[in-house]
PDB file of N, CA and C in Angstrom:
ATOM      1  N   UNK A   1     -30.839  -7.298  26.545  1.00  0.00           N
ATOM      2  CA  UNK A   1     -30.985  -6.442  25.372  1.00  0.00           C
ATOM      3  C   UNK A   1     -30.436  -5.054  25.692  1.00  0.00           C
ATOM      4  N   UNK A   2     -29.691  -4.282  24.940  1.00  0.00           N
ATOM      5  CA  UNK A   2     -29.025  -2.697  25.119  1.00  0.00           C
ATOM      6  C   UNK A   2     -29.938  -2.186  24.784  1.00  0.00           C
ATOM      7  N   UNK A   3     -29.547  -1.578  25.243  1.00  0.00           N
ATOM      8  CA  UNK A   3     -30.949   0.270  24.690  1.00  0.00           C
ATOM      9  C   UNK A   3     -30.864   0.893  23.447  1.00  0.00           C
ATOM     10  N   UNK A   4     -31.583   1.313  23.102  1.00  0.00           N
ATOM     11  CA  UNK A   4     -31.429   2.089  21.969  1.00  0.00           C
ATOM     12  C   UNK A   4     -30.588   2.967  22.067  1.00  0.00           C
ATOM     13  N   UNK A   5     -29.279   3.691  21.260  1.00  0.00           N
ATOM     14  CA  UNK A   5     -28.490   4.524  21.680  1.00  0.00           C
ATOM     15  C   UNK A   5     -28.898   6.004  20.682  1.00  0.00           C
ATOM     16  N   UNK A   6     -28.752   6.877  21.510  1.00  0.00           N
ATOM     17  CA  UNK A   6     -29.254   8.213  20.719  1.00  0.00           C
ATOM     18  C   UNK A   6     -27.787   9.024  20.638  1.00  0.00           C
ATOM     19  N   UNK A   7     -27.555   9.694  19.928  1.00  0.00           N
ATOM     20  CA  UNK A   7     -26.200  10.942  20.082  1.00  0.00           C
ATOM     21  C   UNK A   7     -26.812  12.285  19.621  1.00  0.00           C
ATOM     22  N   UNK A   8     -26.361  13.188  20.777  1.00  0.00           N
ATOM     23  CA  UNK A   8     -26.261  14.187  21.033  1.00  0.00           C
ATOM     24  C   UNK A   8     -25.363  14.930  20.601  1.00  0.00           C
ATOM     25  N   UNK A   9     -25.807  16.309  19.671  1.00  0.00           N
ATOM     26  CA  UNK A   9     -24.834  17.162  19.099  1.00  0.00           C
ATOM     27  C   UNK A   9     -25.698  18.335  19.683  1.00  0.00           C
ATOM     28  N   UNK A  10     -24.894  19.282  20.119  1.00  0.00           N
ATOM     29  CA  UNK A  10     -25.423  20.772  20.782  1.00  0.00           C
ATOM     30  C   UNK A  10     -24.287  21.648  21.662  1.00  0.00           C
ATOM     31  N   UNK A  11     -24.066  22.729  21.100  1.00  0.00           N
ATOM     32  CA  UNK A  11     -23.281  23.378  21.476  1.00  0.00           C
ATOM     33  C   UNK A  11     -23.562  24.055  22.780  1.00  0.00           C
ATOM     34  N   UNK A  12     -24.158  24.301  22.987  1.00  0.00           N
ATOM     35  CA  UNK A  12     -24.500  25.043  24.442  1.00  0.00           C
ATOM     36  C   UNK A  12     -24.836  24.346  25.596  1.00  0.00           C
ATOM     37  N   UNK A  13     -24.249  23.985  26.138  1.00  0.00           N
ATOM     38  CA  UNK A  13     -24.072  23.402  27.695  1.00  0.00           C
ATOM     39  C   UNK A  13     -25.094  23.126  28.291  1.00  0.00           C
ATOM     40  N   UNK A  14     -26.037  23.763  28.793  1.00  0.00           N
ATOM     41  CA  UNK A  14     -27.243  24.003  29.302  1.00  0.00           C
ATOM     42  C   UNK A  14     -28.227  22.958  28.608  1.00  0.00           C
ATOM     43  N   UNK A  15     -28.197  23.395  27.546  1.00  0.00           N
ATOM     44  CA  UNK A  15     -29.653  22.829  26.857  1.00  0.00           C
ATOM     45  C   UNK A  15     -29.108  21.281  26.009  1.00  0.00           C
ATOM     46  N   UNK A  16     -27.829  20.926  26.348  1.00  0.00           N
ATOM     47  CA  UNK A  16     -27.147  19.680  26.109  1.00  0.00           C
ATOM     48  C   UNK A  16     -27.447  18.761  26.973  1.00  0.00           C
ATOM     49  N   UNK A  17     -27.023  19.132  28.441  1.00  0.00           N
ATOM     50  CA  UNK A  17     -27.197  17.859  29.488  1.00  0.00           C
ATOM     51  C   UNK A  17     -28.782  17.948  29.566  1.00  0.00           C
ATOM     52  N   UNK A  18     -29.404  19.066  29.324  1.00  0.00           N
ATOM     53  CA  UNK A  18     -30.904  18.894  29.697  1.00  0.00           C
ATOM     54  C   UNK A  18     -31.109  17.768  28.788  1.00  0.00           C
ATOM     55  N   UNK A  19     -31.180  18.324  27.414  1.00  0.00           N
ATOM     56  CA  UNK A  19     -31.657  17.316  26.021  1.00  0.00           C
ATOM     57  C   UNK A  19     -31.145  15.764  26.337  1.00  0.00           C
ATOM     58  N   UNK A  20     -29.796  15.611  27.124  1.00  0.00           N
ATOM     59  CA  UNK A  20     -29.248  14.327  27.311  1.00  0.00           C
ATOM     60  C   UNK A  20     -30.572  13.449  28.723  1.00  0.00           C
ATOM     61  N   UNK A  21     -30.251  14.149  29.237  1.00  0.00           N
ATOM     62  CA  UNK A  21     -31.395  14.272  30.773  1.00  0.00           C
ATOM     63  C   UNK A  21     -32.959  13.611  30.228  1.00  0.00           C
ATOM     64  N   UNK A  22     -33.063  14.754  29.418  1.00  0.00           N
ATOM     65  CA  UNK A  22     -34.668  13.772  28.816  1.00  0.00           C
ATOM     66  C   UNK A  22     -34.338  12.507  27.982  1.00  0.00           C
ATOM     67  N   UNK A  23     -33.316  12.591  27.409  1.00  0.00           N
ATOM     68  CA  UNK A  23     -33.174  10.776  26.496  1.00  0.00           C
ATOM     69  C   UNK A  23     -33.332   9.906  27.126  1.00  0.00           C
ATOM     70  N   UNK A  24     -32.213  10.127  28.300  1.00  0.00           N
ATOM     71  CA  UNK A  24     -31.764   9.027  29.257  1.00  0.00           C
ATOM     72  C   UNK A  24     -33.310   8.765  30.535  1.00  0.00           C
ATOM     73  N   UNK A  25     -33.748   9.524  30.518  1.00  0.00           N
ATOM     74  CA  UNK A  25     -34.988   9.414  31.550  1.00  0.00           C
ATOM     75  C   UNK A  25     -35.776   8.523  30.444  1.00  0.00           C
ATOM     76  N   UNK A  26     -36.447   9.024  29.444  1.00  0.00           N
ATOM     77  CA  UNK A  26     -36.846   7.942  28.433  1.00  0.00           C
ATOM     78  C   UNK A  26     -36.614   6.668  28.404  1.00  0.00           C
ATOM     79  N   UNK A  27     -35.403   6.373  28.305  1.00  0.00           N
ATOM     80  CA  UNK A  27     -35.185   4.797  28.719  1.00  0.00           C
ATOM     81  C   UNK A  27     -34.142   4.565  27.378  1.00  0.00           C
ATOM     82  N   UNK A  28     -33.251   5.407  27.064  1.00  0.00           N
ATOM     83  CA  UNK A  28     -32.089   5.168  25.898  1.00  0.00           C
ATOM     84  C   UNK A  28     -30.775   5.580  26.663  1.00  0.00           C
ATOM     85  N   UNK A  29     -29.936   5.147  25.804  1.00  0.00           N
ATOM     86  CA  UNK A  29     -28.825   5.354  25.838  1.00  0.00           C
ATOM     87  C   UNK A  29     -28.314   6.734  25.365  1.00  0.00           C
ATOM     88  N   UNK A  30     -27.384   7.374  25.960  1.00  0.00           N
ATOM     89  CA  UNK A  30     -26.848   8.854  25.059  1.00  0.00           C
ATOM     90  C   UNK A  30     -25.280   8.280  24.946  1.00  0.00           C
ATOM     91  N   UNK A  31     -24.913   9.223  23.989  1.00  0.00           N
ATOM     92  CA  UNK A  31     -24.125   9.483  22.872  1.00  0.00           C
ATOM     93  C   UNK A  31     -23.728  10.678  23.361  1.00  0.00           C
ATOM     94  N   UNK A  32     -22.914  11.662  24.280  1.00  0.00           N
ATOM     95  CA  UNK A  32     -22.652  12.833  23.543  1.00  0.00           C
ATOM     96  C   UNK A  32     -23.243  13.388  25.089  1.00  0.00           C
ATOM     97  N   UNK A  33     -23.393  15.063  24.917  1.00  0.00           N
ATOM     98  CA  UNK A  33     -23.438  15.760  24.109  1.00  0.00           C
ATOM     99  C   UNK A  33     -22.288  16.007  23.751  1.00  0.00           C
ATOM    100  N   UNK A  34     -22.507  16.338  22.214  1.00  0.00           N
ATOM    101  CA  UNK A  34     -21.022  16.613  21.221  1.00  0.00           C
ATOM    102  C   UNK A  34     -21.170  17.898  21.023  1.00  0.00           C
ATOM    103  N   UNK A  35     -20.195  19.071  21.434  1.00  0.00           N
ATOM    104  CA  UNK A  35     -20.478  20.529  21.341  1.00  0.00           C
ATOM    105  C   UNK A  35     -20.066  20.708  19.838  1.00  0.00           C
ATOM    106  N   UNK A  36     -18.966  19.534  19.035  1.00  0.00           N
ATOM    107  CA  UNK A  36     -18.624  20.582  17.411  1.00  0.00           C
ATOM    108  C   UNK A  36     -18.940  18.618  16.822  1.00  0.00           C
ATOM    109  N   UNK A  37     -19.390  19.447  15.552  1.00  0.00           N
ATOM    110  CA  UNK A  37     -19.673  18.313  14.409  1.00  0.00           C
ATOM    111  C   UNK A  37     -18.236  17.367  14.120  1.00  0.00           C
ATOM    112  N   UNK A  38     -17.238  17.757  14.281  1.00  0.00           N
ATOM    113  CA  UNK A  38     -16.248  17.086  14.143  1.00  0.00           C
ATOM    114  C   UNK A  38     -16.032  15.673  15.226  1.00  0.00           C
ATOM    115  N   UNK A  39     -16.508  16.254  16.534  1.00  0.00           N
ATOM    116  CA  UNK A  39     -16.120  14.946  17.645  1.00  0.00           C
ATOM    117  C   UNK A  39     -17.281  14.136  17.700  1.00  0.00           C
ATOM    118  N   UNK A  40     -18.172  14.714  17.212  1.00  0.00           N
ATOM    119  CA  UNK A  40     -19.248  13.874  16.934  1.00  0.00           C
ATOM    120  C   UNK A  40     -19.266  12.941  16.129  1.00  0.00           C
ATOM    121  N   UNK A  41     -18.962  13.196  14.973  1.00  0.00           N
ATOM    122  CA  UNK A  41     -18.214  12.682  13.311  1.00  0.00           C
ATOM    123  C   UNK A  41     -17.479  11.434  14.280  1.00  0.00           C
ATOM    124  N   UNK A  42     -16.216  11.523  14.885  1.00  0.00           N
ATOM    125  CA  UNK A  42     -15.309  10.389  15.853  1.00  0.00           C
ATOM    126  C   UNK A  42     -16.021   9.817  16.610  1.00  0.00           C
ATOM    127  N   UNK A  43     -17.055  10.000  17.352  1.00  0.00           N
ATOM    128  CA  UNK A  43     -18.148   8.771  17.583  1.00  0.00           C
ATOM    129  C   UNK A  43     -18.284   7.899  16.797  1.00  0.00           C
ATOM    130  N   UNK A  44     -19.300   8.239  15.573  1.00  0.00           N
ATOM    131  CA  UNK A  44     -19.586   7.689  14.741  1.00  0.00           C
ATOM    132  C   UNK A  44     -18.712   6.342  14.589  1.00  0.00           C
ATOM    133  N   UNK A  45     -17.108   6.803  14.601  1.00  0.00           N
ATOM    134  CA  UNK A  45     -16.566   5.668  13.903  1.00  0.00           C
ATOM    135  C   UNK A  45     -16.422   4.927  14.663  1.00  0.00           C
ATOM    136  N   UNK A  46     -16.471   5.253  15.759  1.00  0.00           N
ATOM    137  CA  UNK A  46     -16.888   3.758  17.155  1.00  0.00           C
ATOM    138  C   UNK A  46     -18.027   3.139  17.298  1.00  0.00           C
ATOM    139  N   UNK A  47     -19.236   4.074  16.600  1.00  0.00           N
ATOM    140  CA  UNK A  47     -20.547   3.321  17.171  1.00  0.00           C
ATOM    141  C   UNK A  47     -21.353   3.803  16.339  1.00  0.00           C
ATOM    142  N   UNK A  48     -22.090   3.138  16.053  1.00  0.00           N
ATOM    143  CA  UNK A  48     -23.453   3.797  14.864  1.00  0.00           C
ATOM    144  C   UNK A  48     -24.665   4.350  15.756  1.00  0.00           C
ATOM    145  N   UNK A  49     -24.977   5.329  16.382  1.00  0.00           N
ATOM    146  CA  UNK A  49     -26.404   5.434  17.222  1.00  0.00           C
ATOM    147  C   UNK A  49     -27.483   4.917  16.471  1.00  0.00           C
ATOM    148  N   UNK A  50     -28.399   4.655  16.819  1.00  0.00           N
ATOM    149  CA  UNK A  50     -30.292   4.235  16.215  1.00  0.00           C
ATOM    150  C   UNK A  50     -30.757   5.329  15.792  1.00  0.00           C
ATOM    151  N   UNK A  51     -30.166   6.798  16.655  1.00  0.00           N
ATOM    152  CA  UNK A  51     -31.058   7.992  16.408  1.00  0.00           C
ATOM    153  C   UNK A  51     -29.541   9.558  16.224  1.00  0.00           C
ATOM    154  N   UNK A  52     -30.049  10.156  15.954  1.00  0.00           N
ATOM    155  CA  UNK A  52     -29.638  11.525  15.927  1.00  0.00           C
ATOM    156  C   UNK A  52     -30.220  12.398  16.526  1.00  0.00           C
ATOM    157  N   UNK A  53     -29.828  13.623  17.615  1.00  0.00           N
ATOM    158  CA  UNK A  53     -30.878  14.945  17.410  1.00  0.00           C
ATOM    159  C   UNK A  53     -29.743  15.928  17.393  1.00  0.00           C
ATOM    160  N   UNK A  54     -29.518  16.878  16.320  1.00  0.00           N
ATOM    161  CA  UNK A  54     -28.730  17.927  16.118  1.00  0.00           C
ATOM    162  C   UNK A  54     -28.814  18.763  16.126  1.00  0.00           C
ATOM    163  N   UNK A  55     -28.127  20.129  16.984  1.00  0.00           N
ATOM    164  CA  UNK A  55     -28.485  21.173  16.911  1.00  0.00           C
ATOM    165  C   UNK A  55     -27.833  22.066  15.198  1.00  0.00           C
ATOM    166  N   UNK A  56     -28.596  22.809  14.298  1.00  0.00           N
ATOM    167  CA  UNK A  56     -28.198  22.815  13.307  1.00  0.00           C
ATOM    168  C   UNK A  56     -26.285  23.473  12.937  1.00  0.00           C
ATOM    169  N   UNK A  57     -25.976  24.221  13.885  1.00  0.00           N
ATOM    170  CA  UNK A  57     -25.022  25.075  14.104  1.00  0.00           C
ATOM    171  C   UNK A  57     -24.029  24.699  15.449  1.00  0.00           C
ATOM    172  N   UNK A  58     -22.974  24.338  15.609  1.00  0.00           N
ATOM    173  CA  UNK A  58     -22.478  23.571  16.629  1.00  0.00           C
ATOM    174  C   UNK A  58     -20.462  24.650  16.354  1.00  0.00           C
ATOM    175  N   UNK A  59     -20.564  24.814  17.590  1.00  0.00           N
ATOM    176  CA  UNK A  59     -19.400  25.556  17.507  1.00  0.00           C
ATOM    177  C   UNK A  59     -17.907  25.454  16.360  1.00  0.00           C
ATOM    178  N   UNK A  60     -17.784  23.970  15.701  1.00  0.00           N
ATOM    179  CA  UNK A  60     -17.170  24.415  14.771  1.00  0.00           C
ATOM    180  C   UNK A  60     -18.046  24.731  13.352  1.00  0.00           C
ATOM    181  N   UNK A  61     -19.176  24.826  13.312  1.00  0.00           N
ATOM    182  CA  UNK A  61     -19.875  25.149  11.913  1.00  0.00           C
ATOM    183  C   UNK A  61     -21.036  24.609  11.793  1.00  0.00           C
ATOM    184  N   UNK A  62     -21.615  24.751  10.462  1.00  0.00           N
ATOM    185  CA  UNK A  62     -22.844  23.904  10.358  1.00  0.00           C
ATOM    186  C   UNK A  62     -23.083  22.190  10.456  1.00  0.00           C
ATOM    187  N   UNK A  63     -24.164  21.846  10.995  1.00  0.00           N
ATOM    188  CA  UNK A  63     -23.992  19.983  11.163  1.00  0.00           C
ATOM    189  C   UNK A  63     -24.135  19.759  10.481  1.00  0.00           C
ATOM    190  N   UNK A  64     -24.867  19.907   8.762  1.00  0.00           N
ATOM    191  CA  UNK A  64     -25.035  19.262   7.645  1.00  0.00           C
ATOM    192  C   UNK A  64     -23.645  17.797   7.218  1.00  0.00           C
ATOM    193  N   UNK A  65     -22.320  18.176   7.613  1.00  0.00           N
ATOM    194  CA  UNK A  65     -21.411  17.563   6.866  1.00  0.00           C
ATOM    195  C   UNK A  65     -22.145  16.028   7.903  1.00  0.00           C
ATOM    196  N   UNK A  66     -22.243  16.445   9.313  1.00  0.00           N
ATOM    197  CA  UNK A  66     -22.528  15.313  10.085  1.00  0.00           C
ATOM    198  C   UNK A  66     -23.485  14.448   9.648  1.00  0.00           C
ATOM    199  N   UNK A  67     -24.721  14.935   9.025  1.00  0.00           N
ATOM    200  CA  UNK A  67     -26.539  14.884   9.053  1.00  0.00           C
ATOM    201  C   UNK A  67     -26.491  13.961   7.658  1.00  0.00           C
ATOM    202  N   UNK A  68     -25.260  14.251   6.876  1.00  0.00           N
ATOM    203  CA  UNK A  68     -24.994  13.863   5.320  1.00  0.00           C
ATOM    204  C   UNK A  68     -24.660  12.385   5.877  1.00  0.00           C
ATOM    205  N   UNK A  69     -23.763  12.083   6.904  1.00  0.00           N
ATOM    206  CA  UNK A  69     -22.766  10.821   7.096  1.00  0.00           C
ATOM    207  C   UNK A  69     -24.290  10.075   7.923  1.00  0.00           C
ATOM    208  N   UNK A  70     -24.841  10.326   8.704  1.00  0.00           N
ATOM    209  CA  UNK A  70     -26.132   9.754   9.235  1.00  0.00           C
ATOM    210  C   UNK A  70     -27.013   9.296   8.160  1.00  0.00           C
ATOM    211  N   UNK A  71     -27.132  10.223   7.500  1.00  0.00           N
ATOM    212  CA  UNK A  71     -28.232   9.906   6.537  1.00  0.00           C
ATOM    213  C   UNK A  71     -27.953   8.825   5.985  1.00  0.00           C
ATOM    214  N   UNK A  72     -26.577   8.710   5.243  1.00  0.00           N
ATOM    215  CA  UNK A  72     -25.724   7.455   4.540  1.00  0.00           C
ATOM    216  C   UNK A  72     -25.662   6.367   5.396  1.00  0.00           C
ATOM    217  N   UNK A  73     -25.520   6.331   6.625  1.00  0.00           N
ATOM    218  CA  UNK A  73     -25.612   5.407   7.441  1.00  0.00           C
ATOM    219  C   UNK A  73     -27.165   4.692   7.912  1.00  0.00           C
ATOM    220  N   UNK A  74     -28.242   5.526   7.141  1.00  0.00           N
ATOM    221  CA  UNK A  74     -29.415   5.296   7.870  1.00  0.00           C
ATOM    222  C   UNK A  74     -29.675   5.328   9.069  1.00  0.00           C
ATOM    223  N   UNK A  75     -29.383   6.488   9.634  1.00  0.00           N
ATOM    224  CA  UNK A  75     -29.796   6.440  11.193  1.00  0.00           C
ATOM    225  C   UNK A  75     -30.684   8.020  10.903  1.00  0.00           C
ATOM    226  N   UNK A  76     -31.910   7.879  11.564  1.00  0.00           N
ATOM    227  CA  UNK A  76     -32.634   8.788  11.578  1.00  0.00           C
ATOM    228  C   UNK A  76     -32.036  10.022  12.259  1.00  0.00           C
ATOM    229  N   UNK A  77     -32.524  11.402  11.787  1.00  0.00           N
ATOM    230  CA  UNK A  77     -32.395  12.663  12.372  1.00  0.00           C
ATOM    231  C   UNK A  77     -33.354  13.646  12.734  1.00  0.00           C
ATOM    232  N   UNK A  78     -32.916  14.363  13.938  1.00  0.00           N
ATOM    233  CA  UNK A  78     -34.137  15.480  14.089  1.00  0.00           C
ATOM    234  C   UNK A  78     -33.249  16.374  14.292  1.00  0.00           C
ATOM    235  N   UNK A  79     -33.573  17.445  13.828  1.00  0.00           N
ATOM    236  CA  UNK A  79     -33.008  18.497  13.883  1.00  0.00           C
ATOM    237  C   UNK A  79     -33.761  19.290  15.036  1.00  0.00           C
ATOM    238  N   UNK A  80     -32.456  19.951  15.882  1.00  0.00           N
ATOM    239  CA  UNK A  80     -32.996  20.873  17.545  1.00  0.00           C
ATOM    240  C   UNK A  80     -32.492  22.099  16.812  1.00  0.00           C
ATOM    241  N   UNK A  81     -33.221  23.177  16.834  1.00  0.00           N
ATOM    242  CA  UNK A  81     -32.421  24.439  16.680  1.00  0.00           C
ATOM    243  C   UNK A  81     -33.381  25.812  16.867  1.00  0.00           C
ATOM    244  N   UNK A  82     -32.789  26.823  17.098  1.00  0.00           N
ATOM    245  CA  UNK A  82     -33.299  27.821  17.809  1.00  0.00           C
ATOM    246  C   UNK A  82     -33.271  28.814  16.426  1.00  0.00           C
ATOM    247  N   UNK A  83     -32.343  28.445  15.699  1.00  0.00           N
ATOM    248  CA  UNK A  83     -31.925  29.575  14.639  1.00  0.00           C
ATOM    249  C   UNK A  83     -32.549  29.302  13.085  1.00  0.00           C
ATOM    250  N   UNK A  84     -32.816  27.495  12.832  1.00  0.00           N
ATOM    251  CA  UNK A  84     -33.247  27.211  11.815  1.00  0.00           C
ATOM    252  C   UNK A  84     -34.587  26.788  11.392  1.00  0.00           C
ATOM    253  N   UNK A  85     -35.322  27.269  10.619  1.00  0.00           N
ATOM    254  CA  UNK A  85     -36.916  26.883  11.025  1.00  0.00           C
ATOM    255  C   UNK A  85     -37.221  25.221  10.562  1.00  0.00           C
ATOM    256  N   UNK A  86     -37.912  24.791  10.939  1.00  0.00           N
ATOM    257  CA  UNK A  86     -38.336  23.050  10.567  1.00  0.00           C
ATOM    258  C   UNK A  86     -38.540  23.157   8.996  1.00  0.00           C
ATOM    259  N   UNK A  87     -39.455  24.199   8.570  1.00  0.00           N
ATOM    260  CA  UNK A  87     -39.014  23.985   6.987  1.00  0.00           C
ATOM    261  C   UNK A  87     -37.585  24.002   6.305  1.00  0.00           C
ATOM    262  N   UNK A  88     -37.071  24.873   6.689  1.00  0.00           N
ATOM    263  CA  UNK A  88     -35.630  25.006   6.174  1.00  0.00           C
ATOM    264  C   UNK A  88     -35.107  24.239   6.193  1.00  0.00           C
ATOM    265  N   UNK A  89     -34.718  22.712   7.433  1.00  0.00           N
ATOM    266  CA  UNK A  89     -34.395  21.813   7.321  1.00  0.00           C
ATOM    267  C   UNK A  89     -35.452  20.809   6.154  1.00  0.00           C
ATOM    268  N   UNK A  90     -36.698  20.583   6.620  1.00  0.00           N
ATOM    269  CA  UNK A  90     -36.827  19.609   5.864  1.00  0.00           C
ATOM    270  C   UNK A  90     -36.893  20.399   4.134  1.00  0.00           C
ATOM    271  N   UNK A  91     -36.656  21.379   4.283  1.00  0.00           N
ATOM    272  CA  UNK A  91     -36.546  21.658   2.142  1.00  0.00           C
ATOM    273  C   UNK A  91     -34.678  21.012   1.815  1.00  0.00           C
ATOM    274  N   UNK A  92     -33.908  20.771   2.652  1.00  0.00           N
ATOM    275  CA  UNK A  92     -32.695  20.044   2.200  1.00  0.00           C
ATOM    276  C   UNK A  92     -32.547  18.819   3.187  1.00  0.00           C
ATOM    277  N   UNK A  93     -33.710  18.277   4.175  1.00  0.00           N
ATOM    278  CA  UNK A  93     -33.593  16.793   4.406  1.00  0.00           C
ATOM    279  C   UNK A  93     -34.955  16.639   4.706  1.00  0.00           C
ATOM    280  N   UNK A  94     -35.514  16.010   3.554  1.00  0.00           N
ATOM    281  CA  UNK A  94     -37.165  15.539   3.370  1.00  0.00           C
ATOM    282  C   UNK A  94     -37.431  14.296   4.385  1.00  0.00           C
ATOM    283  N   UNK A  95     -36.664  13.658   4.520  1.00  0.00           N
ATOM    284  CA  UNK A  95     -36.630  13.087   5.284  1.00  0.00           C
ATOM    285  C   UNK A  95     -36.452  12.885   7.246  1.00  0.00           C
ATOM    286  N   UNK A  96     -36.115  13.945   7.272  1.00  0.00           N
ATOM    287  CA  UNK A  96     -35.511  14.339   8.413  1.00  0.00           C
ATOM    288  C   UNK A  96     -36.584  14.807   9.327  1.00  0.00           C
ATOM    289  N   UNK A  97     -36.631  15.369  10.618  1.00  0.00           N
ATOM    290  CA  UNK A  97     -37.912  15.509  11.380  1.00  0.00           C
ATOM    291  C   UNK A  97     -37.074  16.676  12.292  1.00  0.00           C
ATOM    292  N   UNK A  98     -37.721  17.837  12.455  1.00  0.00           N
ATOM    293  CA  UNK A  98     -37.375  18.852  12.874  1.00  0.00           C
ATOM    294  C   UNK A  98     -38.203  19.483  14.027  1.00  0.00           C
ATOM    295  N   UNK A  99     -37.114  19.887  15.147  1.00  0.00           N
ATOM    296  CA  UNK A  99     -37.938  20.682  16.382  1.00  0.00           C
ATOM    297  C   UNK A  99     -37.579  21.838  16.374  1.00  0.00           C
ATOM    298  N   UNK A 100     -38.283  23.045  16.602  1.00  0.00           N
ATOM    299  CA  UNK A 100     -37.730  24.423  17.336  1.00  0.00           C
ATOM    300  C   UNK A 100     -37.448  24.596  18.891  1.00  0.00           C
ATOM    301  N   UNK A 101     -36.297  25.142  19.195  1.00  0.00           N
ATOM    302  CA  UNK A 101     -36.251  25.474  20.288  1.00  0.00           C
ATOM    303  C   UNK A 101     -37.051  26.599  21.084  1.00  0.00           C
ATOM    304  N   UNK A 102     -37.122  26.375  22.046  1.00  0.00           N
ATOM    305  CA  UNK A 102     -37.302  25.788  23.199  1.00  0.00           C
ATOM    306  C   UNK A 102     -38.637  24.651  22.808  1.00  0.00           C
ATOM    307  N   UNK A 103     -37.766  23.225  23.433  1.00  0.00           N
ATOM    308  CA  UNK A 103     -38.668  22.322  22.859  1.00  0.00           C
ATOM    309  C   UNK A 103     -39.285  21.550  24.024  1.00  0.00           C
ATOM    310  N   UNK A 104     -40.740  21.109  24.416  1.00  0.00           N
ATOM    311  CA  UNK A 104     -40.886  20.589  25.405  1.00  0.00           C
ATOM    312  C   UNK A 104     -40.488  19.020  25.487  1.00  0.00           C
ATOM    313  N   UNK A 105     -39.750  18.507  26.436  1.00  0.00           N
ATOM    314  CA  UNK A 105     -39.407  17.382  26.494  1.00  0.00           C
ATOM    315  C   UNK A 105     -40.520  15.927  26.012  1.00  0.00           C
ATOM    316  N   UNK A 106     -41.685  16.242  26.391  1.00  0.00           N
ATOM    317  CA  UNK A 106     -42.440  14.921  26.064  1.00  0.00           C
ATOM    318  C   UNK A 106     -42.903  15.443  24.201  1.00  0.00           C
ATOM    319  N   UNK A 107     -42.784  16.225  23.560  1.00  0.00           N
ATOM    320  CA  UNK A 107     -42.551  16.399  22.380  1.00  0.00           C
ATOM    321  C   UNK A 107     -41.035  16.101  21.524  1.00  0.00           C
ATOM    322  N   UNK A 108     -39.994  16.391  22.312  1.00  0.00           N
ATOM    323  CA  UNK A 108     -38.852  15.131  21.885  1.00  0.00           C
ATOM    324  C   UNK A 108     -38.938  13.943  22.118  1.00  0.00           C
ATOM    325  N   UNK A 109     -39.242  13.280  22.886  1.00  0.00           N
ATOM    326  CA  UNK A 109     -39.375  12.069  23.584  1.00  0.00           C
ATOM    327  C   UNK A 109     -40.707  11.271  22.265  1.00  0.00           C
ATOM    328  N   UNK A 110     -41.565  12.055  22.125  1.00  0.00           N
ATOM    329  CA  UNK A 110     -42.929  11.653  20.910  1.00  0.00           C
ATOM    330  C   UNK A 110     -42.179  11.577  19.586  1.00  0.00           C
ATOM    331  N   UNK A 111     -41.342  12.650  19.396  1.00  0.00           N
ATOM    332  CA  UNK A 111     -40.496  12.738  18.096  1.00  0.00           C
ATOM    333  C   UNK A 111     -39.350  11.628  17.905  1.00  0.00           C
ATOM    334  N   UNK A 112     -38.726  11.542  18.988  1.00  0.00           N
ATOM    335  CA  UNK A 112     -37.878  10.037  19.193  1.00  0.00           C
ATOM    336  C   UNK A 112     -38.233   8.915  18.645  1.00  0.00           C
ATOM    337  N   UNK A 113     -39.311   8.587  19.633  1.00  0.00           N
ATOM    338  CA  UNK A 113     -40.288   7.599  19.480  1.00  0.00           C
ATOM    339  C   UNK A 113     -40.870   7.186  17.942  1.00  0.00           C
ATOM    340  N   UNK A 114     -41.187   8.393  17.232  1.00  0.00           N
ATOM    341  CA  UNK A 114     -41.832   7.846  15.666  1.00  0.00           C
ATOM    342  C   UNK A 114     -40.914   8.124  14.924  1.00  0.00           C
ATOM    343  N   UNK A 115     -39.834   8.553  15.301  1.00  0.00           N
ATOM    344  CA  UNK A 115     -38.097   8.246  14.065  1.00  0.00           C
ATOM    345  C   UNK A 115     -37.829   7.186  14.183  1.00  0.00           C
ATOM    346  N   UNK A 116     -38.064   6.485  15.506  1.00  0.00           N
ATOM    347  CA  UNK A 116     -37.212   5.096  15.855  1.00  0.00           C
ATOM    348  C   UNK A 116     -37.967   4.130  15.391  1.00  0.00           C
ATOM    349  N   UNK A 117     -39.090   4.333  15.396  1.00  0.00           N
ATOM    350  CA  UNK A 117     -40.622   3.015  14.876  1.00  0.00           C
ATOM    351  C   UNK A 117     -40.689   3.163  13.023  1.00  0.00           C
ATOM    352  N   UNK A 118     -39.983   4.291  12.670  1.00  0.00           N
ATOM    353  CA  UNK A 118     -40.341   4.532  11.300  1.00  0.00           C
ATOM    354  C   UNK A 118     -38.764   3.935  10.863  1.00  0.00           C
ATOM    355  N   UNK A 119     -37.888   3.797  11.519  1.00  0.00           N
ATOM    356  CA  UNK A 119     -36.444   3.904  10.692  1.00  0.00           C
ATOM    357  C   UNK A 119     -36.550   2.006  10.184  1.00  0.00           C
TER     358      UNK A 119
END
């Protein structure tokens, strides 16, 4: 059986391989990290992930265009971001499940966990 595959969108280096670091210790597969919504977007068309976690703002622009093509695809999302508050996301994705940064790893890993059991 394969693992569940997660993809990674996050522009900043640091807090990318970390965020990748906790997936993969979890026991999934990563995706990424994808620093701009665009090369991320070109995943996609190779592979559908199970999960999403996006940082909201990714060096070429906002992830929404990405978060829109997930959503359509049914693959769950959480939004990672330092700049956007969890309401703000979920008032334009009700659906969606949102962390603030700095996020502790076994609170992504919990958040993973009930996107992937709920999708």
């Amino acid at each position: 059986m394969s693992l569940q595959c997660v993809l990674v969108a996050e522009d900043e280096l640091i807090i990318g391989v970390d965020l990748c670091d906790t997936v993969e210790e979890a026991g999934y597969e990563v995706e990424g990290p994808y620093d701009t919504a665009s090369s991320a977007l070109e995943s996609l068309e190779r592979r559908r992930p199970d999960l999403a976690i996006l940082d909201v703002r990714l060096d070429d622009g906002v992830v929404y265009p990405l978060a829109d093509r997930l959503f359509a695809a049914n693959v769950p999302v959480i939004f990672h971001s330092g700049e956007v508050t969890p309401r703000e996301v979920s008032g334009r994705y009700p659906q969606a499940r949102a962390l603030s940064k700095p996020c502790p790893p076994n609170e992504i890993i919990a958040t993973m966990r009930e996107a992937l059991a709920a999708a």
